[in-house]
PDB file of N, CA and C in Angstrom:
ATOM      1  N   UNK A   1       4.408  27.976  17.838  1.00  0.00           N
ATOM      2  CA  UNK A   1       4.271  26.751  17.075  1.00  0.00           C
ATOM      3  C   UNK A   1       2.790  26.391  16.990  1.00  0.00           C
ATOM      4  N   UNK A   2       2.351  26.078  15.856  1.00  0.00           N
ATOM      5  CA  UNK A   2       0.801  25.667  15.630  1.00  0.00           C
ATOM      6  C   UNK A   2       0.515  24.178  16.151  1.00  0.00           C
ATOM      7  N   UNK A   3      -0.477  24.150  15.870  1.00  0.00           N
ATOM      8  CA  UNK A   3      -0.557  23.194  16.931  1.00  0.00           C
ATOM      9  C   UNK A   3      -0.642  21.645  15.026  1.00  0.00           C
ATOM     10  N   UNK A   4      -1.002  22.070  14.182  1.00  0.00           N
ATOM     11  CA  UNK A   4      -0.631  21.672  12.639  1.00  0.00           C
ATOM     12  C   UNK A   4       0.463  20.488  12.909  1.00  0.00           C
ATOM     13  N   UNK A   5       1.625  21.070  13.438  1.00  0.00           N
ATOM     14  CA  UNK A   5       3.251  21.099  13.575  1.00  0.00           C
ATOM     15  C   UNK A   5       3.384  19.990  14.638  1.00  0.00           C
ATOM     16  N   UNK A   6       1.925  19.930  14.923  1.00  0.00           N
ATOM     17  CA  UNK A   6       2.490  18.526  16.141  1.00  0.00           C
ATOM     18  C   UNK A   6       2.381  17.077  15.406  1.00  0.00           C
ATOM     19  N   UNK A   7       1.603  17.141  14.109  1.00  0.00           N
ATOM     20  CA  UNK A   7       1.702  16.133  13.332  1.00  0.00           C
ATOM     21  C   UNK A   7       2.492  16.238  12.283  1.00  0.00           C
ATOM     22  N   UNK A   8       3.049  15.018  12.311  1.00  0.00           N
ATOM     23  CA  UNK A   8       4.813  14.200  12.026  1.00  0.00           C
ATOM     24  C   UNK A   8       4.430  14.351  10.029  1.00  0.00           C
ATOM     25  N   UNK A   9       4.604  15.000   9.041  1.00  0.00           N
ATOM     26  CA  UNK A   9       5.172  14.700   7.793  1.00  0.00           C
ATOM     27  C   UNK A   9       5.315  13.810   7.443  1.00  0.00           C
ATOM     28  N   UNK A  10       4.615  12.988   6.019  1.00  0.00           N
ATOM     29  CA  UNK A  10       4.860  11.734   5.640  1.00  0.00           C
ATOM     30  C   UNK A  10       6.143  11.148   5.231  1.00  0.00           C
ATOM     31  N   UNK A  11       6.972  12.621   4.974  1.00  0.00           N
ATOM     32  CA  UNK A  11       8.821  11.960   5.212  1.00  0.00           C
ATOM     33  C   UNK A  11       9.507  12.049   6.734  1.00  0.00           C
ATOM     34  N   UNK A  12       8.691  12.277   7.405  1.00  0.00           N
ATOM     35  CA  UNK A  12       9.137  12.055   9.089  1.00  0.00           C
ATOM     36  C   UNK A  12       8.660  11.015   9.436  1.00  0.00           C
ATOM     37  N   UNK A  13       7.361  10.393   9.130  1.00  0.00           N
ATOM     38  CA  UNK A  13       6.955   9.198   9.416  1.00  0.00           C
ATOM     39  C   UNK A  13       8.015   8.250   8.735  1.00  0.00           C
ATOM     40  N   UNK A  14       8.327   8.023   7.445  1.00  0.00           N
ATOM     41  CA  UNK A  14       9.071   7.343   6.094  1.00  0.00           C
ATOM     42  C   UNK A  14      10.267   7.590   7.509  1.00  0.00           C
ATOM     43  N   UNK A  15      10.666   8.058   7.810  1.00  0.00           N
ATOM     44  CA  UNK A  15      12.291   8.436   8.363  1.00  0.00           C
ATOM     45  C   UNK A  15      12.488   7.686   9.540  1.00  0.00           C
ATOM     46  N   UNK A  16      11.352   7.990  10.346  1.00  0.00           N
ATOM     47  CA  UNK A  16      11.455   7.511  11.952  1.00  0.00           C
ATOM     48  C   UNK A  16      11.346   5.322  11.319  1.00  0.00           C
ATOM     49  N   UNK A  17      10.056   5.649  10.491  1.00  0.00           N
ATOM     50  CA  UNK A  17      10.155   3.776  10.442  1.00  0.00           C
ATOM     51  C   UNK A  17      11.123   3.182   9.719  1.00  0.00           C
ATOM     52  N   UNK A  18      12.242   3.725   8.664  1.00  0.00           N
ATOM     53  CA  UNK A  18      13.568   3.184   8.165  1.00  0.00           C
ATOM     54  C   UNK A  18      14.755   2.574   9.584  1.00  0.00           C
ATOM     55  N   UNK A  19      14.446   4.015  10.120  1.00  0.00           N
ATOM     56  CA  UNK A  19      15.461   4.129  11.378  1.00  0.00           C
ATOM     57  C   UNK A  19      15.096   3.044  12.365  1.00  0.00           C
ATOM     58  N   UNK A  20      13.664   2.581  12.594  1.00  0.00           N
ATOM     59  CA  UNK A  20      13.728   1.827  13.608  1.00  0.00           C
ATOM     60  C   UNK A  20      13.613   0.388  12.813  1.00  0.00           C
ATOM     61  N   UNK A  21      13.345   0.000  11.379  1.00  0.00           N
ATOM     62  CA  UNK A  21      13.875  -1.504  11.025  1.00  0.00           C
ATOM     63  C   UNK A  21      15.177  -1.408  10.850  1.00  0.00           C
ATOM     64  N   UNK A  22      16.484  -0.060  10.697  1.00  0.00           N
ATOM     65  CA  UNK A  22      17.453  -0.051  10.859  1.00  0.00           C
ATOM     66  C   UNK A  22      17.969  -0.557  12.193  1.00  0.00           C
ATOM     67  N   UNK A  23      17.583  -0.244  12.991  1.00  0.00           N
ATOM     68  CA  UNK A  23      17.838  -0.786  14.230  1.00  0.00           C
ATOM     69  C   UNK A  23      17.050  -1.920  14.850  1.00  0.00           C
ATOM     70  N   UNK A  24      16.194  -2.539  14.488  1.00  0.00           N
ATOM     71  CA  UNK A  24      15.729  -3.969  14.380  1.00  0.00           C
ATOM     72  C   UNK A  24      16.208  -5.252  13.857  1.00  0.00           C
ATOM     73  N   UNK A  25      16.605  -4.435  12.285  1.00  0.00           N
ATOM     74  CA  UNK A  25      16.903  -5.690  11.415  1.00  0.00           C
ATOM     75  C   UNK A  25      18.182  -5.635  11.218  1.00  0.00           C
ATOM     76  N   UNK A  26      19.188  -4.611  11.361  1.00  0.00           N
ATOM     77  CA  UNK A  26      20.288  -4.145  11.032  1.00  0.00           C
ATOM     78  C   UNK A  26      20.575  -3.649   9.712  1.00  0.00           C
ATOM     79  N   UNK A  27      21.444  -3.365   9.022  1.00  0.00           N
ATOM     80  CA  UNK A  27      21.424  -2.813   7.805  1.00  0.00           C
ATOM     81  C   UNK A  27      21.198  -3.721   6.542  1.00  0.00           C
ATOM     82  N   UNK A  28      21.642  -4.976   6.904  1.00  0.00           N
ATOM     83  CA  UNK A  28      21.675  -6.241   6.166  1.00  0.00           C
ATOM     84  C   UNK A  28      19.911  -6.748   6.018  1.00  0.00           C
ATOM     85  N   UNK A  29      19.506  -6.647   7.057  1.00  0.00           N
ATOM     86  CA  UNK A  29      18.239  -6.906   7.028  1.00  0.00           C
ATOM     87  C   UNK A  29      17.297  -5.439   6.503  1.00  0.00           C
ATOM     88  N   UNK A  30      17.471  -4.781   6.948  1.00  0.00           N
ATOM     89  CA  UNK A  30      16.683  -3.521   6.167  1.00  0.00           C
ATOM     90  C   UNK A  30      17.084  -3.459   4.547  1.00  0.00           C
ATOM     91  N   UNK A  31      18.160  -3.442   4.136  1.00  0.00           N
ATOM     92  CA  UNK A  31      17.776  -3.603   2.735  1.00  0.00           C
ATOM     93  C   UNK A  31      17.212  -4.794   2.039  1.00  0.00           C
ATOM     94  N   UNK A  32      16.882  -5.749   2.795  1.00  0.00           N
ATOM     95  CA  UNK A  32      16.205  -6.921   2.350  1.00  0.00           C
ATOM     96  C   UNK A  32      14.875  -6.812   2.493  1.00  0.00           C
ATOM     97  N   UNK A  33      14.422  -5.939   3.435  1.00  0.00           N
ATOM     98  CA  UNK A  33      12.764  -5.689   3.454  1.00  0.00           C
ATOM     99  C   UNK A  33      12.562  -4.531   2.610  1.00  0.00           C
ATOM    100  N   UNK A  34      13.427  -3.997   2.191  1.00  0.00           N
ATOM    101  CA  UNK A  34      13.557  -2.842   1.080  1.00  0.00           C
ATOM    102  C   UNK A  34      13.368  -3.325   0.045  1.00  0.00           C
ATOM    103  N   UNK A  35      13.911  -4.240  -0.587  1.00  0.00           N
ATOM    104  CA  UNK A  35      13.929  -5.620  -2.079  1.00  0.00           C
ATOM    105  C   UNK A  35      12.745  -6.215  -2.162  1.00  0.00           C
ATOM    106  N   UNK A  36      11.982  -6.140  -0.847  1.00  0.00           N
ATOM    107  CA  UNK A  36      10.941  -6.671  -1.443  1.00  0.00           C
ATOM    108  C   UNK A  36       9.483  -6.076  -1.322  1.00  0.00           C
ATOM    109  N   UNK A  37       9.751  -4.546  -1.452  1.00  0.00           N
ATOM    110  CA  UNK A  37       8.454  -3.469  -1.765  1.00  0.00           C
ATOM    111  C   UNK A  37       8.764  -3.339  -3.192  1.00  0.00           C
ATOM    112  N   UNK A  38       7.461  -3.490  -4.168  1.00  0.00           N
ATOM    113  CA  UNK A  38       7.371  -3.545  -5.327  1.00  0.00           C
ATOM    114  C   UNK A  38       5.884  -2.597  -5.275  1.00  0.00           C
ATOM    115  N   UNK A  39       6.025  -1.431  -6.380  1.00  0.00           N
ATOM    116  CA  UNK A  39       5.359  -0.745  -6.856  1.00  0.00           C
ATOM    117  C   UNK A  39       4.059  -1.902  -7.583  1.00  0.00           C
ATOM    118  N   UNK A  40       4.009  -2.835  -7.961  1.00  0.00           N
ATOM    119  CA  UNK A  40       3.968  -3.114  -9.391  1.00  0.00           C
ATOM    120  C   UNK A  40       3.962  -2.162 -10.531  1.00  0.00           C
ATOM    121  N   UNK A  41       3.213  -2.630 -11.610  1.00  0.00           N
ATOM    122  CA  UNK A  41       2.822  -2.147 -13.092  1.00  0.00           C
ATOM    123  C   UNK A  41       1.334  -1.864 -13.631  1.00  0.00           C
ATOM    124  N   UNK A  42       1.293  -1.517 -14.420  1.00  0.00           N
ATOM    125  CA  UNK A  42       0.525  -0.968 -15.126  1.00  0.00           C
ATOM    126  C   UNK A  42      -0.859  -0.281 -14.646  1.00  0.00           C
ATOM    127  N   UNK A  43      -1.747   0.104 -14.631  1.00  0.00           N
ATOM    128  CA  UNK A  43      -3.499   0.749 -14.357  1.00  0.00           C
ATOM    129  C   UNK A  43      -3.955  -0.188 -13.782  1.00  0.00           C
ATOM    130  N   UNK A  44      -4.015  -0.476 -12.323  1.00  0.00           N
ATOM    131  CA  UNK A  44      -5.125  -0.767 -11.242  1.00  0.00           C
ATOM    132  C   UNK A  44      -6.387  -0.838 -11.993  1.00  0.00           C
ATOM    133  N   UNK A  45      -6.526   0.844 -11.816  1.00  0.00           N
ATOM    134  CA  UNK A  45      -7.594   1.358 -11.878  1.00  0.00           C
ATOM    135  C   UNK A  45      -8.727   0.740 -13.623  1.00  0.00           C
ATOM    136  N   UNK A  46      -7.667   1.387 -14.135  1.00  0.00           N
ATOM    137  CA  UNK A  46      -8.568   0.730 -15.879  1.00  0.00           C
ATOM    138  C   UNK A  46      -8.745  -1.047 -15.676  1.00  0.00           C
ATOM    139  N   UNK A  47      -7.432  -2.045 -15.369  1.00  0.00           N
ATOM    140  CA  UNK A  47      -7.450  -3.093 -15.227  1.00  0.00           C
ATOM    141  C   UNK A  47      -8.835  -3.557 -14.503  1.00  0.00           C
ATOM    142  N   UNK A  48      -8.747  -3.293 -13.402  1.00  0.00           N
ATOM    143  CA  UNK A  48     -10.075  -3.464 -12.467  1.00  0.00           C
ATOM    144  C   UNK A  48     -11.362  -3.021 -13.083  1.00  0.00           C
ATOM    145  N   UNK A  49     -11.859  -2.115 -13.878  1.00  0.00           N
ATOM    146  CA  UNK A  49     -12.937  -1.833 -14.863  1.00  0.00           C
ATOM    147  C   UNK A  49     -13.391  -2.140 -16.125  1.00  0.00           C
ATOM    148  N   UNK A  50     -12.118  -2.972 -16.194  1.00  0.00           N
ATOM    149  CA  UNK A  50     -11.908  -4.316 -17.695  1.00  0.00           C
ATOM    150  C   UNK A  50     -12.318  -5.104 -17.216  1.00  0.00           C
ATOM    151  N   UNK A  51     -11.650  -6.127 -16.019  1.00  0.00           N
ATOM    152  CA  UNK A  51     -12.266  -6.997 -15.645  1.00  0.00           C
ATOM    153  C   UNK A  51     -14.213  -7.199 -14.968  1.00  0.00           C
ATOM    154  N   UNK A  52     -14.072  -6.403 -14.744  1.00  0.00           N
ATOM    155  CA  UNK A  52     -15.682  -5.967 -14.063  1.00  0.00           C
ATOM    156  C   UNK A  52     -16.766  -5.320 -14.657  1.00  0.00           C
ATOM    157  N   UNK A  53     -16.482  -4.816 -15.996  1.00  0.00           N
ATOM    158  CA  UNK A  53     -17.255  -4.586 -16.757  1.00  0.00           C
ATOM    159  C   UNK A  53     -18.490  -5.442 -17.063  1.00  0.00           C
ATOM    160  N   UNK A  54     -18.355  -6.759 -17.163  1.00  0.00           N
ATOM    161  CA  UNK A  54     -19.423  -7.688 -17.446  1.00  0.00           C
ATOM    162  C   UNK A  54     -20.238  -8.427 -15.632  1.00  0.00           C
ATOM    163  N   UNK A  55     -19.886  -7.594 -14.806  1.00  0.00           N
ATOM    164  CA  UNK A  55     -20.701  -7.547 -13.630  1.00  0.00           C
ATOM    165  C   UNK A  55     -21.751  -6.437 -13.440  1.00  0.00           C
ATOM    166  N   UNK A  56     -22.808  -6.850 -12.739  1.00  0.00           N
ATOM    167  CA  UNK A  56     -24.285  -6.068 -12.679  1.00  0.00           C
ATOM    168  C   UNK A  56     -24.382  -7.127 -11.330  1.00  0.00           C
ATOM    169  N   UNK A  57     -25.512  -5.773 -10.663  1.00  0.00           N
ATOM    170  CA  UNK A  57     -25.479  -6.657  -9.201  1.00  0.00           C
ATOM    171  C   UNK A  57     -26.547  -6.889  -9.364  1.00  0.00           C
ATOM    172  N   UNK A  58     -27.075  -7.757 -10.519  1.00  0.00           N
ATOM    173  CA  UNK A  58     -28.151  -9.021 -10.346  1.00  0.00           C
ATOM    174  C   UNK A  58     -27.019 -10.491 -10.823  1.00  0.00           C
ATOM    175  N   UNK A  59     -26.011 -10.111 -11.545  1.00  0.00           N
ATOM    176  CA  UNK A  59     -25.091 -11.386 -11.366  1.00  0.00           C
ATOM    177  C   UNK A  59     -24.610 -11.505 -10.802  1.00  0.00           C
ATOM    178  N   UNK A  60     -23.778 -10.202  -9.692  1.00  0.00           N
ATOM    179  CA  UNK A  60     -23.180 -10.162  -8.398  1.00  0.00           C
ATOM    180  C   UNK A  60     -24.134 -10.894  -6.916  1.00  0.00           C
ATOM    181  N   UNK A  61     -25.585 -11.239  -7.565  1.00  0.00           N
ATOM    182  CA  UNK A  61     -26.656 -11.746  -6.435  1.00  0.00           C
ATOM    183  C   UNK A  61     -27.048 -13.201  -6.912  1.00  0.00           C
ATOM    184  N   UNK A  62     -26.477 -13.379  -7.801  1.00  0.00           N
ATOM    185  CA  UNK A  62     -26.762 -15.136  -8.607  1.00  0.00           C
ATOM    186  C   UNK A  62     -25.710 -15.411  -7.694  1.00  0.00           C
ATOM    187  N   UNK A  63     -24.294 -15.018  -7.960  1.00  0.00           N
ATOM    188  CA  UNK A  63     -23.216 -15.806  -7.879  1.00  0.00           C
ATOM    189  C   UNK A  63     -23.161 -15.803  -6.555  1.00  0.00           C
ATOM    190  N   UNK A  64     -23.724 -14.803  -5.670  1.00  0.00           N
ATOM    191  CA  UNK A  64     -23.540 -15.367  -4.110  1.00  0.00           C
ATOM    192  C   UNK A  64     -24.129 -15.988  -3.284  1.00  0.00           C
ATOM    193  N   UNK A  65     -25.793 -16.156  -4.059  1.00  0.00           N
ATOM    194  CA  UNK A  65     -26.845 -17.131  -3.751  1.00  0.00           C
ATOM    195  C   UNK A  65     -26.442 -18.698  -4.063  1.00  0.00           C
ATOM    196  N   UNK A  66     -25.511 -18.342  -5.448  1.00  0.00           N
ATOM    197  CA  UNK A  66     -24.902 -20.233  -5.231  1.00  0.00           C
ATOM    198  C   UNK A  66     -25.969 -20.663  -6.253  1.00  0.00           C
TER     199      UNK A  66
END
């Protein structure tokens, strides 16, 4: 066995932490902390470079000087 193999898979991690709010919250409660992980929508990434487009860090140094 490599020694690789001693670290846990991001669906072994995903598995072990279902199982233990399964057994925390009970089943009633685990699908309720399930209801409320939301992906959201649309581009982060573009959104965030729309909005910030009209920043330069000489206005990023006005606005924190006050």
């Amino acid at each position: 066995m490599s020694a690789i193999r001693n670290y846990p898979t991001d669906y072994e991690i995903q598995q072990q932490a279902l199982h233990a709010l399964r057994q925390s919250l009970g089943v009633g409660g685990l699908i309720r902390f399930m209801q409320q992980y939301d992906k959201g929508c649309g581009n982060y990434t573009l959104d965030r470079q729309e909005w910030q487009k009209t920043y330069s860090v000489d206005s990023l140094f006005a606005e924190i000087k006050g």
